[in-house]
C-alpha atoms as a PDB file:
ATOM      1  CA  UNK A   1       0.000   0.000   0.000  1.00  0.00           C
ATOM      2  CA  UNK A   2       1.903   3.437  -0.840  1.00  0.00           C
ATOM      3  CA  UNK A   3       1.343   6.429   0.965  1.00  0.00           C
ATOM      4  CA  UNK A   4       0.564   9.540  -0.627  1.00  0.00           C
ATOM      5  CA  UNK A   5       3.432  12.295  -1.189  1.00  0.00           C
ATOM      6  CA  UNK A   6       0.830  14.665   1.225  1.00  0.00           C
ATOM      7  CA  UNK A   7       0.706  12.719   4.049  1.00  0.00           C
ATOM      8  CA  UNK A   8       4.116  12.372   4.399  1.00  0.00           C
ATOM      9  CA  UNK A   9       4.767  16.008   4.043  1.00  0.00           C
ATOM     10  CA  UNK A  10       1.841  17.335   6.218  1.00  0.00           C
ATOM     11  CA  UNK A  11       3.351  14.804   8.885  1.00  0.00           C
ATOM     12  CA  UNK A  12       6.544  16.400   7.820  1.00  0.00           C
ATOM     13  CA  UNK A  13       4.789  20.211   8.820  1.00  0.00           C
ATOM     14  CA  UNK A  14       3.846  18.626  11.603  1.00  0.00           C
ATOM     15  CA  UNK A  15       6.852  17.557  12.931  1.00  0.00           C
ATOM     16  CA  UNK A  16       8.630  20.774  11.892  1.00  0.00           C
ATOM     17  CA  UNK A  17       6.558  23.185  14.250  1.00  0.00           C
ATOM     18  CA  UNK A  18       6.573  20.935  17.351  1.00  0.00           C
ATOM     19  CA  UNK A  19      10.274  21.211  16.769  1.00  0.00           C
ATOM     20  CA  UNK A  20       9.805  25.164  16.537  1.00  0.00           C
ATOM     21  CA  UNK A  21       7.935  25.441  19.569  1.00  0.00           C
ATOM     22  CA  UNK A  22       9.743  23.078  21.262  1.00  0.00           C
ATOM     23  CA  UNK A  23      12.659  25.002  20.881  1.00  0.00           C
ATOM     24  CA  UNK A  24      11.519  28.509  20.977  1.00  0.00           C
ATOM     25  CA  UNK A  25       9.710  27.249  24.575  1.00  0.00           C
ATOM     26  CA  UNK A  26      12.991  26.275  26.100  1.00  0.00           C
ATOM     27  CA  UNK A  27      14.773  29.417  24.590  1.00  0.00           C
ATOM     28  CA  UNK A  28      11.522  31.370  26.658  1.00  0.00           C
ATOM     29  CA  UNK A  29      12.422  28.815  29.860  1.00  0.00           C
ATOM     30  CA  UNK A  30      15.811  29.950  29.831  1.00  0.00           C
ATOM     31  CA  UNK A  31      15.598  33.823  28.530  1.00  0.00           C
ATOM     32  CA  UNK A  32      12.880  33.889  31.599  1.00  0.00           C
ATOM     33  CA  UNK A  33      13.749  32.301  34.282  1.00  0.00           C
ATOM     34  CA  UNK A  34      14.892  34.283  37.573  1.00  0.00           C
ATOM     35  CA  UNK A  35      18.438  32.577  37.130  1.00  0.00           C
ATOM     36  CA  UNK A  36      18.951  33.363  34.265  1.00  0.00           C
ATOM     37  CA  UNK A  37      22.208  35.688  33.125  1.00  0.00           C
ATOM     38  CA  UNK A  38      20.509  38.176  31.078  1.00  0.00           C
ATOM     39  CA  UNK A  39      18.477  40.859  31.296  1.00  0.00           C
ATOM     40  CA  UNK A  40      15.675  39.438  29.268  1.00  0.00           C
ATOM     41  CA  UNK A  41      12.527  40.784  31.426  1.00  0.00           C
ATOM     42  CA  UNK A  42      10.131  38.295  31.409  1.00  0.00           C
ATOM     43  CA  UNK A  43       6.626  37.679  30.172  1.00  0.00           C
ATOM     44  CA  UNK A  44       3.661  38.660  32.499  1.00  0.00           C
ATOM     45  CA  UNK A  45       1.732  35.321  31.677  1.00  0.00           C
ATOM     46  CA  UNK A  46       0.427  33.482  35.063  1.00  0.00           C
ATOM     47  CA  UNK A  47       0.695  29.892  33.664  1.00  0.00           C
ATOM     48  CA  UNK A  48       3.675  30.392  33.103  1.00  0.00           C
ATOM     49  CA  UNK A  49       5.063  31.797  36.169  1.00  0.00           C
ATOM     50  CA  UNK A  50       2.883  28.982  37.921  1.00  0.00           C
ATOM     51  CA  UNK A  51       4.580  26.046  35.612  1.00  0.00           C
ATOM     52  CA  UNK A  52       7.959  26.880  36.084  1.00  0.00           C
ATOM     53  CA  UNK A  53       8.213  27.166  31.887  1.00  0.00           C
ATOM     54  CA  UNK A  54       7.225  28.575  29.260  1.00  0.00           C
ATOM     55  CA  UNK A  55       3.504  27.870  28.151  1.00  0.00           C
ATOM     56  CA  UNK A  56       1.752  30.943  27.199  1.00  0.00           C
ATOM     57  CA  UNK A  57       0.323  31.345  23.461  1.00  0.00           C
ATOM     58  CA  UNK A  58       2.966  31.621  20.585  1.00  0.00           C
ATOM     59  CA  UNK A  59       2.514  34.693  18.643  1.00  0.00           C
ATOM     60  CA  UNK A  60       3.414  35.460  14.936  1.00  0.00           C
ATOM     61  CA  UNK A  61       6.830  37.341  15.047  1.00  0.00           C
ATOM     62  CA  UNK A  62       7.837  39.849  12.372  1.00  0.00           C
ATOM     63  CA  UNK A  63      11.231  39.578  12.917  1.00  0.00           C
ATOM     64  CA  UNK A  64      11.499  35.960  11.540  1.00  0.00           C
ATOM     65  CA  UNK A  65      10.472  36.671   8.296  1.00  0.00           C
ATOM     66  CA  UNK A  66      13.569  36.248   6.481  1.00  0.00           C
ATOM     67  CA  UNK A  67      13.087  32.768   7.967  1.00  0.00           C
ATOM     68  CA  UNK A  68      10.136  32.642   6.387  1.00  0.00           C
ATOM     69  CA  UNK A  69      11.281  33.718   3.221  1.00  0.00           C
ATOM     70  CA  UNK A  70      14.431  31.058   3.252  1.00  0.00           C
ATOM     71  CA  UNK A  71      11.691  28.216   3.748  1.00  0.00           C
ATOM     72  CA  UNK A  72       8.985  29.425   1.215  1.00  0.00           C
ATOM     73  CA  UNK A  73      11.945  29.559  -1.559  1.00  0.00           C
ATOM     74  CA  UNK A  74      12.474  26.003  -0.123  1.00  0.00           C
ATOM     75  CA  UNK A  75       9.429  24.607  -0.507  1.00  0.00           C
ATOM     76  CA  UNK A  76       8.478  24.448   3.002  1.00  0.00           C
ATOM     77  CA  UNK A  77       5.625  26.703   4.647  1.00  0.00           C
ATOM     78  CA  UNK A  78       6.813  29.234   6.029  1.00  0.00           C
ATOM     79  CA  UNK A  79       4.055  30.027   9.061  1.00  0.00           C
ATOM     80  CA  UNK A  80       5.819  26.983  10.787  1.00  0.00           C
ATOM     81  CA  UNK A  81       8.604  28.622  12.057  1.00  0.00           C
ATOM     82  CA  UNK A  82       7.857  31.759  12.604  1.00  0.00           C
ATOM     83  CA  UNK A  83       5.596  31.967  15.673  1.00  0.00           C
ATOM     84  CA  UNK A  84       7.216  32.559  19.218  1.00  0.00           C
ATOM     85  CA  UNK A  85       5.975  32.579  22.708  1.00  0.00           C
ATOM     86  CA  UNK A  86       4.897  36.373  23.476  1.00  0.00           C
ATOM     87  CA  UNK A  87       7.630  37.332  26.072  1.00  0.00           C
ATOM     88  CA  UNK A  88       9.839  36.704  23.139  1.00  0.00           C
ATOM     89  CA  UNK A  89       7.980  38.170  19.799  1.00  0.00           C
ATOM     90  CA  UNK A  90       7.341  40.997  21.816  1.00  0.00           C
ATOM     91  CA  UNK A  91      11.253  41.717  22.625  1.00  0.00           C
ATOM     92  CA  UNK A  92      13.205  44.864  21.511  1.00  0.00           C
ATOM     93  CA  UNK A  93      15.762  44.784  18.837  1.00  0.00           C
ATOM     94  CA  UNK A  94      18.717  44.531  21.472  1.00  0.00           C
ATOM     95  CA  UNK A  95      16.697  41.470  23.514  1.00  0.00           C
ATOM     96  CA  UNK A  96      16.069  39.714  20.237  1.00  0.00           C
ATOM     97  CA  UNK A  97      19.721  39.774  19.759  1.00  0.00           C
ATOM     98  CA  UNK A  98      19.427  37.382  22.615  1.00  0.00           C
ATOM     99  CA  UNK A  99      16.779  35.633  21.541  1.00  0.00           C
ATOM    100  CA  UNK A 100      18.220  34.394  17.976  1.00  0.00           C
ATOM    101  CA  UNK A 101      21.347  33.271  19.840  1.00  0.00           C
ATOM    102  CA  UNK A 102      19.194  31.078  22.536  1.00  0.00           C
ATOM    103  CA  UNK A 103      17.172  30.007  19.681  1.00  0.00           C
ATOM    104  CA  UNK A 104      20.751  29.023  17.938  1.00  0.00           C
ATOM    105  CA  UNK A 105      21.950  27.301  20.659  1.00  0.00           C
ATOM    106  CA  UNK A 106      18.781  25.269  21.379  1.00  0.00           C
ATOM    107  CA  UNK A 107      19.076  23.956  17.309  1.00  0.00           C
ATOM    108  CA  UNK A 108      22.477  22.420  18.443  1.00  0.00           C
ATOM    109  CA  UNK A 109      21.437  21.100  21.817  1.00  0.00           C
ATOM    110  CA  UNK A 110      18.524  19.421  19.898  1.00  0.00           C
ATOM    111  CA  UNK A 111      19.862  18.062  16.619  1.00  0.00           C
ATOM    112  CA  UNK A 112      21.177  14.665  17.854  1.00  0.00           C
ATOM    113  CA  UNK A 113      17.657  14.035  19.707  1.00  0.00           C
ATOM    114  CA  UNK A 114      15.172  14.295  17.168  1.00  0.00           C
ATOM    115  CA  UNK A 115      12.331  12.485  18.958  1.00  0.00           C
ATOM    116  CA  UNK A 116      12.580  14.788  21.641  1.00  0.00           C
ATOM    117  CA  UNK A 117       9.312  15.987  22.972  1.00  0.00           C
ATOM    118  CA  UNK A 118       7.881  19.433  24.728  1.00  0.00           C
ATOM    119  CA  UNK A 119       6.423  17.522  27.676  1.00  0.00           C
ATOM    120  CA  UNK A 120       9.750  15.750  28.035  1.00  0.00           C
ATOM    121  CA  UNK A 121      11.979  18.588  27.739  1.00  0.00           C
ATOM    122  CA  UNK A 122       9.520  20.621  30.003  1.00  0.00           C
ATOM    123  CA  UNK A 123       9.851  18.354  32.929  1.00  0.00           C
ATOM    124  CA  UNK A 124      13.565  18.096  32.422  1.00  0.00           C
ATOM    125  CA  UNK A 125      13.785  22.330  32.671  1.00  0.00           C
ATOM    126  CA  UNK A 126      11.513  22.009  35.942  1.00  0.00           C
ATOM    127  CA  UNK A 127      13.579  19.274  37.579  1.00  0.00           C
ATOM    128  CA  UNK A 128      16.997  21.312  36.374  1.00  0.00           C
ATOM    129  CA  UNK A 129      15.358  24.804  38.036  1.00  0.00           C
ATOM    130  CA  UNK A 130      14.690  23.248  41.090  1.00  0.00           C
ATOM    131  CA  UNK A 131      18.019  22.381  41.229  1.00  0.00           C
ATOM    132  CA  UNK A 132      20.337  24.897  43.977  1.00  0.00           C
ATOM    133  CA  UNK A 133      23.089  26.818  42.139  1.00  0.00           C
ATOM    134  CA  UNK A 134      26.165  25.972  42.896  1.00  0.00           C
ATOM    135  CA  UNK A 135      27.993  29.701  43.551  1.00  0.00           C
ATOM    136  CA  UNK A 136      31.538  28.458  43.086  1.00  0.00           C
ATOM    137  CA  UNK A 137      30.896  27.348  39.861  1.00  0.00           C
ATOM    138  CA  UNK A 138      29.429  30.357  38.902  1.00  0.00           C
ATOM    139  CA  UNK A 139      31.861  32.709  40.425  1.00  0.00           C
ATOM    140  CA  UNK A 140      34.651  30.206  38.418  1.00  0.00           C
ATOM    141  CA  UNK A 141      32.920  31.191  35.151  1.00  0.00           C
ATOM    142  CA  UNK A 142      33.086  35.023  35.730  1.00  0.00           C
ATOM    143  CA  UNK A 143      36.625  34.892  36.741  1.00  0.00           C
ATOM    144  CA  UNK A 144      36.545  32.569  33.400  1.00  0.00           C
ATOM    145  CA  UNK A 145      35.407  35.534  31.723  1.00  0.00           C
ATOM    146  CA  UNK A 146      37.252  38.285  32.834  1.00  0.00           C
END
């Protein structure tokens, strides 16, 4: 029995955006949370501040239209990839900066687990904020980069 080109390509389209939000979620987790680094100031969203991660609605972003445009020329649909969680379509020029490079860094920490899943990776991010910082390490890794 074959299976029609479309069905593998809208399961393709579906795969595609859970990876998206998947990864644009954790970049939010991480961007947000109270430990983090940066000066990203968080979204205002109560489920999210009550879950520990990011879960508040994704949101079209302007910004990632050149994205967009690389997929379309591609093929692909474009709308896939371009929606982020609102704390981070919402940033400034200089906190999108950020953003890109968290959403950079989550492609590589992803790409050798492809079955990954957001309600895996969420509980992971819970269980690894829970965890105390260690203060040595992290005054090790300022002296690391002065």
């Amino acid at each position: 029995m074959n299976v029609p080109a479309s069905d593998h390509y809208a399961a393709y389209r579906k795969y595609r955006a859970a990876r998206h939000e998947m990864m644009a979620r954790t970049a939010a987790t991480l961007l947000c949370s109270p430990r983090s680094p940066t000066s990203f100031e968080p979204g205002r969203i109560r489920k999210c501040w009550r879950d520990r991660v990011c879960s508040g609605p994704m949101r079209a972003c302007a910004r990632l239209l050149d994205k967009q445009r690389a997929l379309q020329r591609l093929g692909l649909p474009g709308p896939i990839c371009t929606d982020l969680p609102a704390c981070l379509a919402e940033a400034d020029a200089e906190d999108f900066e950020m953003v890109k490079e968290a959403l950079d860094e989550c492609e590589e920490m992803y790409k050798d687990r492809p079955h990954l899943s957001w309600a895996k990776q969420s509980a992971n991010l819970r269980a690894a904020l829970r965890q105390p910082i260690d203060s040595d390490l992290i005054d090790q890794d300022v002296a690391d980069d002065l």
